[in-house]
N, C-alpha and C. Protein backbone atom coordinates (compact mmCIF):
# COMPACT_ATOMS: atom_id res chain seq x y z
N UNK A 1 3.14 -21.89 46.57
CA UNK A 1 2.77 -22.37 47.90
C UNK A 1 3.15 -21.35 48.96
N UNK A 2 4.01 -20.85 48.56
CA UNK A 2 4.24 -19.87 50.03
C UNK A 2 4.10 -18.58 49.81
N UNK A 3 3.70 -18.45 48.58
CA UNK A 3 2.74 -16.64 48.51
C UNK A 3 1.17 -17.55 49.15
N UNK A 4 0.42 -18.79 49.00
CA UNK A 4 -0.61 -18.93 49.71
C UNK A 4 -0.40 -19.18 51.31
N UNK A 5 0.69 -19.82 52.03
CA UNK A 5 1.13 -19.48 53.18
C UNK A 5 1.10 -18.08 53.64
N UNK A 6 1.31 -16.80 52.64
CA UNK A 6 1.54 -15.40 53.44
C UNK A 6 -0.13 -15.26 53.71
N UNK A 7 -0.95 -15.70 52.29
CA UNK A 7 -2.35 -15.48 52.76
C UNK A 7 -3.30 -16.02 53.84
N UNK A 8 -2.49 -16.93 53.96
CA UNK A 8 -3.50 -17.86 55.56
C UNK A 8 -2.92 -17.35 56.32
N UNK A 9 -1.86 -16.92 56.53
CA UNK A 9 -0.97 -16.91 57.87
C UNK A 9 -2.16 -15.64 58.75
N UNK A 10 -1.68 -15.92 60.02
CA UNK A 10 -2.17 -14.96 61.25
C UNK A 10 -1.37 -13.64 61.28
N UNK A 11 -0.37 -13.81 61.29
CA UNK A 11 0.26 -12.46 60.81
C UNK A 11 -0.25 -11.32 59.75
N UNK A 12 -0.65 -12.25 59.20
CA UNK A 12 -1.63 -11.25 57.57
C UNK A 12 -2.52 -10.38 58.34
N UNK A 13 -3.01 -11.33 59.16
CA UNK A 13 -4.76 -11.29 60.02
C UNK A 13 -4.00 -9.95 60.65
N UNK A 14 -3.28 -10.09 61.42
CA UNK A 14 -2.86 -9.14 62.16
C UNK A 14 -2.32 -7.80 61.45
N UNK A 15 -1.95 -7.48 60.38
CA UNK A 15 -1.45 -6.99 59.84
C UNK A 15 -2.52 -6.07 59.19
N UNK A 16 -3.09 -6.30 58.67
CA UNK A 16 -4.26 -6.14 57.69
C UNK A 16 -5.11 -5.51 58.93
N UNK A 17 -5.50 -5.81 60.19
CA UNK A 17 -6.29 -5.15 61.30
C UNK A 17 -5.58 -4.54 61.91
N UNK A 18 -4.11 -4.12 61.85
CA UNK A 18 -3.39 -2.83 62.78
C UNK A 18 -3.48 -1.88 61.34
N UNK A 19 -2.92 -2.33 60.46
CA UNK A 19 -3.58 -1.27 58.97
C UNK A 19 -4.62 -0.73 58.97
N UNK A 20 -5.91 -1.25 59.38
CA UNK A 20 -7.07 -1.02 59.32
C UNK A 20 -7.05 0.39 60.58
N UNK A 21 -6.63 -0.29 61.34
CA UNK A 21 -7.14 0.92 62.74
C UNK A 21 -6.05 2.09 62.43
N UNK A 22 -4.80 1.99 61.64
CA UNK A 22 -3.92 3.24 61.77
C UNK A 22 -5.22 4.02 60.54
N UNK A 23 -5.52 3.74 59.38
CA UNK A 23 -6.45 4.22 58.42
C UNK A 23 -7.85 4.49 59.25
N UNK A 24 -8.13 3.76 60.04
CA UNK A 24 -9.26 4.40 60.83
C UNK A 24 -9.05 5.51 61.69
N UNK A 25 -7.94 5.87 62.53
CA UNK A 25 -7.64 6.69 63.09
C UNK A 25 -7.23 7.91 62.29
N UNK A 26 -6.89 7.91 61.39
CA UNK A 26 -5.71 8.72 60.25
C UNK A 26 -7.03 9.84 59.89
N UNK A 27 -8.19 8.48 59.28
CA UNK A 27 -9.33 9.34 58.36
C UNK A 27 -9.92 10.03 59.48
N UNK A 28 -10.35 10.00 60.98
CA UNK A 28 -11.03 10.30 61.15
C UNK A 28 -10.22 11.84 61.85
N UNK A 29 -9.14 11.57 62.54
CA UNK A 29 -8.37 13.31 62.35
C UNK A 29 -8.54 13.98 61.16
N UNK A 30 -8.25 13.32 60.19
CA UNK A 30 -8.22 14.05 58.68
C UNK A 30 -9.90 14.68 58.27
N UNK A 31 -10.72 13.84 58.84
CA UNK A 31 -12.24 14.05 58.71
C UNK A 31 -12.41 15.59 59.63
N UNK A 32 -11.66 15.89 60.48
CA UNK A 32 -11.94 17.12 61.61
C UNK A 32 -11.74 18.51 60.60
N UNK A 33 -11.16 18.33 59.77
CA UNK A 33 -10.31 19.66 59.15
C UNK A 33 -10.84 19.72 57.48
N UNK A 34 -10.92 18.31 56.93
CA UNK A 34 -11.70 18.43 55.37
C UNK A 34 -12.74 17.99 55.29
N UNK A 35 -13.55 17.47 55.97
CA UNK A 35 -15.00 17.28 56.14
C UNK A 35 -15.35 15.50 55.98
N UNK A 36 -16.02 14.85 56.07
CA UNK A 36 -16.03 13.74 56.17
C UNK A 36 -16.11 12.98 54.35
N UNK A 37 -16.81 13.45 53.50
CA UNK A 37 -17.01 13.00 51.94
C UNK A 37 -15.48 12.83 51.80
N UNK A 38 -14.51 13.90 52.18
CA UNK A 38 -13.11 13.76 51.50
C UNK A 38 -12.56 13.06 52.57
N UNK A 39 -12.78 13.33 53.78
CA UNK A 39 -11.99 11.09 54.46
C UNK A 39 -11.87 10.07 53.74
N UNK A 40 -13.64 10.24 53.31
CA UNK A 40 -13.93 8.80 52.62
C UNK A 40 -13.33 8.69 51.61
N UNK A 41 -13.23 9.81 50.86
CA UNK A 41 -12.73 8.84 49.49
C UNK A 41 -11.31 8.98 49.34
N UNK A 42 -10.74 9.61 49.93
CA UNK A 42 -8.79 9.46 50.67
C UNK A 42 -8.53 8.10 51.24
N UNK A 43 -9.48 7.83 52.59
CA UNK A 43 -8.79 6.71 52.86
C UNK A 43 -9.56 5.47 52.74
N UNK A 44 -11.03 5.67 52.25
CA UNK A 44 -12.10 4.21 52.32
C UNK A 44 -11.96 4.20 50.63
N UNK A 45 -12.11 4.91 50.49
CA UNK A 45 -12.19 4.27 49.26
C UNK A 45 -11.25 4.41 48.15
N UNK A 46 -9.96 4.58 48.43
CA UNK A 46 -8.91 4.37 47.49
C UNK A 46 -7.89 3.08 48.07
N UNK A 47 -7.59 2.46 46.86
CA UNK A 47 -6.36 1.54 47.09
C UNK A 47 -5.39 1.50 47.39
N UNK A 48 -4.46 2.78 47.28
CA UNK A 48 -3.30 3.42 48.20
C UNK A 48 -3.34 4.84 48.02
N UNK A 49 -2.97 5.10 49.50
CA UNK A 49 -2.88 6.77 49.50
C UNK A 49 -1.31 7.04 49.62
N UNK A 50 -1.15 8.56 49.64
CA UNK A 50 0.05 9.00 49.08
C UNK A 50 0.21 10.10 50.50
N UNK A 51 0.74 9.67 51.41
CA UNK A 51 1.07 10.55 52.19
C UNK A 51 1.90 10.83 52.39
N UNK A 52 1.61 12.42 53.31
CA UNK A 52 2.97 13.29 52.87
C UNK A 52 3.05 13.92 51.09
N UNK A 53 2.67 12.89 50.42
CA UNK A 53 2.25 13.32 48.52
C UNK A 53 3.30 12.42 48.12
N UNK A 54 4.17 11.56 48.57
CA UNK A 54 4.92 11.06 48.15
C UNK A 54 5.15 9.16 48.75
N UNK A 55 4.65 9.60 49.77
CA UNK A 55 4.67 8.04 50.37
C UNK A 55 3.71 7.29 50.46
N UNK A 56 3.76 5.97 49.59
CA UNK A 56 2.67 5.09 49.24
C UNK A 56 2.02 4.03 50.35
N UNK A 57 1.28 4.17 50.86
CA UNK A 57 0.37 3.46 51.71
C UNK A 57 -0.85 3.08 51.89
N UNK A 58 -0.83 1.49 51.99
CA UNK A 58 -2.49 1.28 51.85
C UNK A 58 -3.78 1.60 51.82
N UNK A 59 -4.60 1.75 51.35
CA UNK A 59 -6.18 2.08 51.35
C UNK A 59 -6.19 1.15 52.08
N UNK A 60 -7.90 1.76 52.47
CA UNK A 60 -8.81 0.67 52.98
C UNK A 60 -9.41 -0.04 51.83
N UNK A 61 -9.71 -0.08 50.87
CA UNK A 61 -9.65 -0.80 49.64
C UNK A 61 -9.22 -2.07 49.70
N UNK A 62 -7.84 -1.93 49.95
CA UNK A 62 -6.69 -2.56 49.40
C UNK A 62 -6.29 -4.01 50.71
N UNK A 63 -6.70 -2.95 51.63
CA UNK A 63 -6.44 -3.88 53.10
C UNK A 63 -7.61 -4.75 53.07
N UNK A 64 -9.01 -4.73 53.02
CA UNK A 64 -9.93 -4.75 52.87
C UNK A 64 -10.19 -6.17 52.22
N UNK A 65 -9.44 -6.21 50.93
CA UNK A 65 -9.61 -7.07 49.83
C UNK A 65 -8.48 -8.21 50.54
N UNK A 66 -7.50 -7.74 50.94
CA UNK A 66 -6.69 -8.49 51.59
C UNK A 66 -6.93 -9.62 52.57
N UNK A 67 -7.40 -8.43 53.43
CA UNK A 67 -8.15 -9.35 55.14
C UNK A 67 -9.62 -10.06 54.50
N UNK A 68 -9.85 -10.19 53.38
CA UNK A 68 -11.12 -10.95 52.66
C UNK A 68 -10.74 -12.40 51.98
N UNK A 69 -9.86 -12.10 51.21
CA UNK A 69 -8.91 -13.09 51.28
C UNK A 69 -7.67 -13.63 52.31
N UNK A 70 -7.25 -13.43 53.06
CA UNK A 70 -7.22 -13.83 53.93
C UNK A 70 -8.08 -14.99 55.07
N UNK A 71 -9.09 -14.05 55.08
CA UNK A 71 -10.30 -14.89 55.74
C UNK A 71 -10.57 -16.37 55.35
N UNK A 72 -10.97 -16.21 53.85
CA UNK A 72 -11.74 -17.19 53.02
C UNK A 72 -10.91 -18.12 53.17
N UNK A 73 -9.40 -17.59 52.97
CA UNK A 73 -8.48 -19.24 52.46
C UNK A 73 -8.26 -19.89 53.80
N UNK A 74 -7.84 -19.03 55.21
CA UNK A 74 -7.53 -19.58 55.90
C UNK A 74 -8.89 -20.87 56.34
N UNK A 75 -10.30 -19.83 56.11
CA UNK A 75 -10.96 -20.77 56.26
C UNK A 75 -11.36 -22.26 55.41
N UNK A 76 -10.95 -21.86 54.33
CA UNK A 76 -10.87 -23.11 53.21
C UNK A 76 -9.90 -24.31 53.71
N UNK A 77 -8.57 -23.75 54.31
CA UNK A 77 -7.18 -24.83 54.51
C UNK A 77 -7.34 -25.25 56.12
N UNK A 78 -7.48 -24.37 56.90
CA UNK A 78 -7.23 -25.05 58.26
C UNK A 78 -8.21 -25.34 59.09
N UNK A 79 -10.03 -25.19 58.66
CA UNK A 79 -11.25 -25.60 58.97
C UNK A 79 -11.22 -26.84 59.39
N UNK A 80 -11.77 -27.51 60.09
CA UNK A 80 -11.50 -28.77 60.35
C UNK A 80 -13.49 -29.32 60.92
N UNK A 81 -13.77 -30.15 60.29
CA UNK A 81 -14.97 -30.04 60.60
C UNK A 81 -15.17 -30.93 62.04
N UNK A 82 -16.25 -30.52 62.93
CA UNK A 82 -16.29 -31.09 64.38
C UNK A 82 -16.96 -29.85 65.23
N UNK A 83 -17.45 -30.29 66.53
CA UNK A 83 -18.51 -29.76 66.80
C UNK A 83 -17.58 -28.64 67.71
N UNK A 84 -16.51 -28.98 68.01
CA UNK A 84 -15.55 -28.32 68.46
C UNK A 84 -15.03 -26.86 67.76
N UNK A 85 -15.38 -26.99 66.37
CA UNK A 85 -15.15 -25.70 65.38
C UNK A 85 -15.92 -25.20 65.13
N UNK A 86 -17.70 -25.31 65.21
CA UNK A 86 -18.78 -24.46 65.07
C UNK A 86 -18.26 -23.00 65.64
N UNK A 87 -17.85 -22.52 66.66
CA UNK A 87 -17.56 -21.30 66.99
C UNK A 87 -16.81 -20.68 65.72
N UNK A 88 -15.89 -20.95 65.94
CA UNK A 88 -14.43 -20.69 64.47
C UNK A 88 -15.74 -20.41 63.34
N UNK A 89 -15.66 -21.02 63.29
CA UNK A 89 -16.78 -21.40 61.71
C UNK A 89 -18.01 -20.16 61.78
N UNK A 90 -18.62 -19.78 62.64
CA UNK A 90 -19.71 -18.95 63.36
C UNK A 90 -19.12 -17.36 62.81
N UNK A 91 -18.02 -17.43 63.28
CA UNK A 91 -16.63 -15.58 62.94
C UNK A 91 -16.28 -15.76 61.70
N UNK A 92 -15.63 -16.78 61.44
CA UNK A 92 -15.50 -16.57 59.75
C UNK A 92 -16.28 -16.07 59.36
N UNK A 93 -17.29 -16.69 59.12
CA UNK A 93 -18.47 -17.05 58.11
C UNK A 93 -19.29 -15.38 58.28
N UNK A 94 -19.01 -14.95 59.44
CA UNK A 94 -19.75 -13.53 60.06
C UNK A 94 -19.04 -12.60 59.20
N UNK A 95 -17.48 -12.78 59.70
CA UNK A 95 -16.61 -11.81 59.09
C UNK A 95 -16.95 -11.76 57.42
N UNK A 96 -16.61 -12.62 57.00
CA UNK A 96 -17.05 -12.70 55.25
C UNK A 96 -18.46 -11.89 55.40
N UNK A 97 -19.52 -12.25 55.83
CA UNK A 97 -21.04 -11.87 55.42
C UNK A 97 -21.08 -10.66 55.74
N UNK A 98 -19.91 -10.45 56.62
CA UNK A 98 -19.95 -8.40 57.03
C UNK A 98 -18.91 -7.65 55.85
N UNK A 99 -17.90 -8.32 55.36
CA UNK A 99 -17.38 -7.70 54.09
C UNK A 99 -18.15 -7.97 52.91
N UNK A 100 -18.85 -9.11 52.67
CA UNK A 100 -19.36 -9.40 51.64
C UNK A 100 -20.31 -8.02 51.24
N UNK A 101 -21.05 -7.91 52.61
CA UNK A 101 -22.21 -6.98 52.45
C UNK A 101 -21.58 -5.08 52.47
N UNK A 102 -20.46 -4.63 53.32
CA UNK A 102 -19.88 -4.17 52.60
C UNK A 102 -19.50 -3.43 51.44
N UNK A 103 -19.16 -4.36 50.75
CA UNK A 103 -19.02 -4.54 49.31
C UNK A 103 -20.05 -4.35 48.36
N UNK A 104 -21.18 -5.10 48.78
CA UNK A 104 -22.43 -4.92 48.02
C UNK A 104 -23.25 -3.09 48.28
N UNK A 105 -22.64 -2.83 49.60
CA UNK A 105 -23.31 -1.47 50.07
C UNK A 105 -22.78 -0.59 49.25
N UNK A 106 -21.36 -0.67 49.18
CA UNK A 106 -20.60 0.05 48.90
C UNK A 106 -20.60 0.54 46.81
N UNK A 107 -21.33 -0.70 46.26
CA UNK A 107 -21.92 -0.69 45.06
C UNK A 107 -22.74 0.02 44.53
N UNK A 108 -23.85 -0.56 45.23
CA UNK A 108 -25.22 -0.19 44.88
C UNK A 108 -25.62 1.12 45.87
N UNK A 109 -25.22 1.49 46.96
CA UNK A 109 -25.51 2.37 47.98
C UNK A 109 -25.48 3.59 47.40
N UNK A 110 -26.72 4.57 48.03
CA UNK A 110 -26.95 6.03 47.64
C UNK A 110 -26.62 6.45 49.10
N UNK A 111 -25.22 7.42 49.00
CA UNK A 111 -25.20 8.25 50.13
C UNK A 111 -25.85 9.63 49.65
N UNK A 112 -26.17 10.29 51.49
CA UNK A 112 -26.42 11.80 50.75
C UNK A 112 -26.68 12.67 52.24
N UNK A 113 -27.00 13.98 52.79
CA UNK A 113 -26.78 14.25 54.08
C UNK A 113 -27.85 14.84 53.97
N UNK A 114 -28.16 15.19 55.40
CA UNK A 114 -29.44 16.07 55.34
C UNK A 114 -29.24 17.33 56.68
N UNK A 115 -29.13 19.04 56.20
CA UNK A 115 -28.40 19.49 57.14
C UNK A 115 -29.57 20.03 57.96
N UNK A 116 -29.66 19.94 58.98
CA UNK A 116 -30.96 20.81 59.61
C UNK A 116 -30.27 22.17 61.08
N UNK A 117 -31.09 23.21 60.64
CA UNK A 117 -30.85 23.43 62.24
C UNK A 117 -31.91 23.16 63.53
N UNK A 118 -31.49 23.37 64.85
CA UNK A 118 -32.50 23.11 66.19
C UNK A 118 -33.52 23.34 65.51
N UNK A 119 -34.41 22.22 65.79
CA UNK A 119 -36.17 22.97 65.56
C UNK A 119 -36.40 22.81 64.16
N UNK A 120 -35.69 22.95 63.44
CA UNK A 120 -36.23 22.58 62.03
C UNK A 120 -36.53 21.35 61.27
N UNK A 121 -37.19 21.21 59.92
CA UNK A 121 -37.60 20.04 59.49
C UNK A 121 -36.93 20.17 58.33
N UNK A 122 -36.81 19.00 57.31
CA UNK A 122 -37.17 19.14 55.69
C UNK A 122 -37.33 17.69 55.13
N UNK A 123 -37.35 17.84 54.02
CA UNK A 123 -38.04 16.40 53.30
C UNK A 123 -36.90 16.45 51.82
N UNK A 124 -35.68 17.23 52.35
CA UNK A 124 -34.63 17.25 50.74
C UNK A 124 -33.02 17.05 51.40
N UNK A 125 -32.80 16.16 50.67
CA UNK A 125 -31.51 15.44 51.00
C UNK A 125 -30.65 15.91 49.87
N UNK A 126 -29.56 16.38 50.23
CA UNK A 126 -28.22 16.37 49.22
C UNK A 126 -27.00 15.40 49.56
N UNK A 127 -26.74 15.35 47.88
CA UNK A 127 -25.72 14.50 47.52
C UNK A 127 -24.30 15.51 47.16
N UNK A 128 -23.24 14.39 47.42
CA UNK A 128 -22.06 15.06 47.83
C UNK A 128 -21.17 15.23 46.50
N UNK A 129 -22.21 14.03 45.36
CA UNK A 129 -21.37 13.99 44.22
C UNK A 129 -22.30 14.64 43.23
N UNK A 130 -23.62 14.71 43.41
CA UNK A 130 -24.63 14.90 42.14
C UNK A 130 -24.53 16.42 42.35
N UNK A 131 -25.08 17.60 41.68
CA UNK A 131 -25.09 18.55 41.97
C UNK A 131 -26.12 19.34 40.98
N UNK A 132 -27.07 20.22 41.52
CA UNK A 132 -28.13 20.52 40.62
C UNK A 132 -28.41 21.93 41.22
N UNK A 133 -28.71 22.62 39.66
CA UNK A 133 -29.39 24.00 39.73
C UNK A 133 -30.77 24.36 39.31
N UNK A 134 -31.54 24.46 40.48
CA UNK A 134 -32.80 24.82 39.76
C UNK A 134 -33.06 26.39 40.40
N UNK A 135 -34.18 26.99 39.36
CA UNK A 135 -34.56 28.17 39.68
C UNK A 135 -35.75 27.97 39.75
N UNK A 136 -36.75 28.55 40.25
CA UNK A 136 -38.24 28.62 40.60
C UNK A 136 -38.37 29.67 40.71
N UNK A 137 -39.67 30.47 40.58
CA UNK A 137 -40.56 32.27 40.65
C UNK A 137 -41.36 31.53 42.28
N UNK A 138 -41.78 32.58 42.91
CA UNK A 138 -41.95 32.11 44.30
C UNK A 138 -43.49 32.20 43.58
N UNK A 139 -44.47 31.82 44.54
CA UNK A 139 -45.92 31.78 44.32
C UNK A 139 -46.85 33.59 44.68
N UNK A 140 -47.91 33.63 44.10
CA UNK A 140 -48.20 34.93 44.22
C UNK A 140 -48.42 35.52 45.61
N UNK A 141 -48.85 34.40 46.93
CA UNK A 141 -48.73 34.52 47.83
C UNK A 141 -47.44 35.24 48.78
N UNK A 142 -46.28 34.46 48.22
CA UNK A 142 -45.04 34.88 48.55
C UNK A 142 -44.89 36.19 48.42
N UNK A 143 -45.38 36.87 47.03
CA UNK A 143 -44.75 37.87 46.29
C UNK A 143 -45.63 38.80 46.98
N UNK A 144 -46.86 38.73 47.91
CA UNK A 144 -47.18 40.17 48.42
C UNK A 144 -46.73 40.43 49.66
């Protein structure tokens, strides 16, 4: 009963969203100097990071799954139905459908960048994890 008390509690809530913004702030300095692919998968997408190399601290993963549960139970235990709680009920229900989806992005989702300079076009996207070598002979046009 009172490890499910730490999970409803508001404090969690709070806890779990000052976590969130120090890891939001953290990755995105860290994003200035190693490029943004290695933010992500340092601080979004691992369960605890090791900073400094030695000191263990939350992912966004980890917080993530937390403030999700969190959400759900508080909304399961202290919901109270009445026309007075449609609002309440309106943010929950948002918050879940914005981690839920999330989650599902974060699954099934194809990232990949596309670098251009001023003025230019293209129609070829690279990926940050796939990596491919092709060779081609240019056309006879090219070659005179």
């Amino acid at each position: 009963m009172k490890l499910l008390k730490i999970f409803i509690s508001l404090k969690t809530t709070v806890v779990c969203l000052f976590l969130l913004g120090v890891l939001i702030f953290w990755g995105t300095v860290y994003q200035a100097d190693y490029g943004l692919f290695l933010a992500q998968q340092r601080f979004f997408d691992s369960w605890v990071i090791l900073a400094k190399g030695i000191i263990p601290f939350p992912g966004a993963k980890l917080v993530l799954w937390l403030l999700a549960l969190n959400v759900s139970a508080s909304l399961v235990i202290h919901f109270k139905m009445g026309i007075r709680m449609v609002g309440v009920l309106l943010v929950h229900v948002g918050l879940l459908m914005m981690m839920v989806g999330g989650f599902v992005t974060q699954l099934s989702g194809q990232e990949a960048y596309l670098s251009l300079a001023e003025g230019s076009g293209s129609n070829v996207i690279s990926d940050y994890r796939e990596w491919e070598v092709a060779i081609w002979q240019g056309s006879e046009i090219e070659r005179s």
